[in-house]
Protein backbone atom coordinates (compact mmCIF):
# COMPACT_ATOMS: atom_id res chain seq x y z
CA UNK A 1 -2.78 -14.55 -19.78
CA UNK A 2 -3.30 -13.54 -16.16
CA UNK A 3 -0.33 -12.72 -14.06
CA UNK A 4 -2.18 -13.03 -11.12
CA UNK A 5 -4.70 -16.01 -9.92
CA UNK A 6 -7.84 -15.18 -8.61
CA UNK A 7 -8.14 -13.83 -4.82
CA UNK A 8 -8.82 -16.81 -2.50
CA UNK A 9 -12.51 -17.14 -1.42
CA UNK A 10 -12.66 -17.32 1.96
CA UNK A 11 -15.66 -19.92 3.23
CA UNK A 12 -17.49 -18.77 6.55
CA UNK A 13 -16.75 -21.41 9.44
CA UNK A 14 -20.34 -23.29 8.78
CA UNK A 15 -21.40 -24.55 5.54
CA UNK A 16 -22.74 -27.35 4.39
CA UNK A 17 -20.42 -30.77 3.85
CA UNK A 18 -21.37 -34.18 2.79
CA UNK A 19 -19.52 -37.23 2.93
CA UNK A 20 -19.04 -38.74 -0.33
CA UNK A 21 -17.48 -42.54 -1.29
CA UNK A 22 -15.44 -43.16 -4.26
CA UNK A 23 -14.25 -47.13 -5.35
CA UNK A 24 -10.52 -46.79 -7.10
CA UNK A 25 -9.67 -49.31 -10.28
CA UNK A 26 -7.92 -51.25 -7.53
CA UNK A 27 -10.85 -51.83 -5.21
CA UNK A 28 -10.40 -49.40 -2.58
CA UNK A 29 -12.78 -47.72 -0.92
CA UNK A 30 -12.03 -43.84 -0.02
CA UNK A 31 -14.43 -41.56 1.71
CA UNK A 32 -14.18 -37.75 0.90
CA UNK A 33 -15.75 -34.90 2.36
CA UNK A 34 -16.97 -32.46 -0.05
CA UNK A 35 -17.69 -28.46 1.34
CA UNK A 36 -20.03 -26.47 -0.58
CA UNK A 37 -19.83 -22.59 -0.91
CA UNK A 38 -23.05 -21.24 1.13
CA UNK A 39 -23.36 -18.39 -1.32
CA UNK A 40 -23.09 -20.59 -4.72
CA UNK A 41 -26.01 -22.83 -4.41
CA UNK A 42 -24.20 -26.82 -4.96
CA UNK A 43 -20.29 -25.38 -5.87
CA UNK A 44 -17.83 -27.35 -4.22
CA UNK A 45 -15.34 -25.12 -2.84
CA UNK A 46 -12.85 -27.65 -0.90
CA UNK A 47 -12.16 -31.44 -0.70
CA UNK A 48 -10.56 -33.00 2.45
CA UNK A 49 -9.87 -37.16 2.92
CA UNK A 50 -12.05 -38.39 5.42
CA UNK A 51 -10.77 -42.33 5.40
CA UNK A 52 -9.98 -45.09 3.01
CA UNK A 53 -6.05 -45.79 3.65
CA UNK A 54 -3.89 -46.89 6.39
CA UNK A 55 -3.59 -44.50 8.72
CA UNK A 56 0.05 -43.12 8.48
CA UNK A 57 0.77 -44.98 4.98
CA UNK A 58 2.00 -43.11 2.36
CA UNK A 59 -1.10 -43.34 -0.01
CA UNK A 60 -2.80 -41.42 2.84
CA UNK A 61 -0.46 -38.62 2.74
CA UNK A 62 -0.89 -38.00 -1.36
CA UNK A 63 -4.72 -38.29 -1.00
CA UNK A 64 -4.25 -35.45 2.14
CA UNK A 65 -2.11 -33.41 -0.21
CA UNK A 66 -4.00 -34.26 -3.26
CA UNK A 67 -7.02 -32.56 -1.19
CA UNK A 68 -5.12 -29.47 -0.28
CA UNK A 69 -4.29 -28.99 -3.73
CA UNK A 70 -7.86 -29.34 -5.43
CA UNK A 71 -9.02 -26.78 -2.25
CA UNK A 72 -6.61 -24.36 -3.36
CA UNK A 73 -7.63 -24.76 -7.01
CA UNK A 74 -11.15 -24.70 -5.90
CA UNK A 75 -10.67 -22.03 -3.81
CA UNK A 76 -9.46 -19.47 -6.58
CA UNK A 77 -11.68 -19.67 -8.38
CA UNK A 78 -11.40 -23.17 -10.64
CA UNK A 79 -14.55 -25.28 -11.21
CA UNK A 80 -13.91 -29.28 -10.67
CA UNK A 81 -14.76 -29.26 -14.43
CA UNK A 82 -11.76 -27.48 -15.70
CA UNK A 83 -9.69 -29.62 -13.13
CA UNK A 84 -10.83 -32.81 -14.46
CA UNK A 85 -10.29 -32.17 -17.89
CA UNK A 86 -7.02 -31.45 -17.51
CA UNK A 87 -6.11 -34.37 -15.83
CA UNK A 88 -4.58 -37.89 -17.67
CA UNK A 89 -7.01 -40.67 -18.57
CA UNK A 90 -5.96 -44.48 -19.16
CA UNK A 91 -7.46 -47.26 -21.09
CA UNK A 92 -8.41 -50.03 -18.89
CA UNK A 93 -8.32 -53.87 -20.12
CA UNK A 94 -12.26 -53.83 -21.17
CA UNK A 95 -11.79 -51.11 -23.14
CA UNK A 96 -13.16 -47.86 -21.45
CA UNK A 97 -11.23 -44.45 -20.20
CA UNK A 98 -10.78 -44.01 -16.52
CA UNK A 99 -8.46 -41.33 -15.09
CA UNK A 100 -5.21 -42.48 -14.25
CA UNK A 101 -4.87 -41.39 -11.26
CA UNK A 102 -6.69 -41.03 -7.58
CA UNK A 103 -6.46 -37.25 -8.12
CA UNK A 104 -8.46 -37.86 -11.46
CA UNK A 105 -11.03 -39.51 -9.34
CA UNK A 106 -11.19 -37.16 -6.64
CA UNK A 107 -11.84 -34.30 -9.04
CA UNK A 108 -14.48 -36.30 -11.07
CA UNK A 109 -16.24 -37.03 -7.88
CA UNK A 110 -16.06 -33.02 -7.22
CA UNK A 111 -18.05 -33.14 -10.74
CA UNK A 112 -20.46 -35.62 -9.97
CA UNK A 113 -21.17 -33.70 -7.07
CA UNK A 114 -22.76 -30.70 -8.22
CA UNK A 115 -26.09 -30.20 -8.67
């Protein structure tokens, strides 16, 4: 086991970002924006909140952190694969697996997004 993470990778000031929209179990819409690494063609390298909640509300604060957190993860080196599969799933009432939480979603949008 490493003792140490990974050294952050530092992203240069430009780079591409693209506004994604994910729909939650519970009907909300959020709006993510998704940076990509300039020098790894498509890898998503941070995630920041763009909209979705009310502004101030507390569900906008976890998303914001929630964010931070996945960029950090992101940032040392994790792919949004190996964050997703870590994360819980729940059954739903028809019958299929959805992650149980926003942060499952986020990081299964980071998924969806690469190429």
């Amino acid at each position: 086991m490493k003792e140490t993470p990974d050294p952050r990778h530092d992203l240069p000031k430009r780079r591409l970002t693209e506004t994604r929209r994910i729909v939650t179990p519970e009907g909300h819409t959020i709006h993510l924006s998704v940076g990509y690494d300039p020098n790894e063609d498509g890898r998503p390298r941070e995630v920041f909140y763009s909209a979705g909640f009310k502004s101030g509300s507390a569900l906008e604060f976890q998303i914001q952190d929630a964010c931070v957190l996945i960029s950090l993860l992101l940032q040392h080196g994790h792919r949004p694969a190996d964050i997703a599969k870590s994360l819980a799933r729940a059954e739903r009432p028809d019958g299929s697996i959805a992650y149980a939480s926003i942060i499952g979603l986020i990081a299964d949008e980071l998924v969806k997004a690469q190429p």
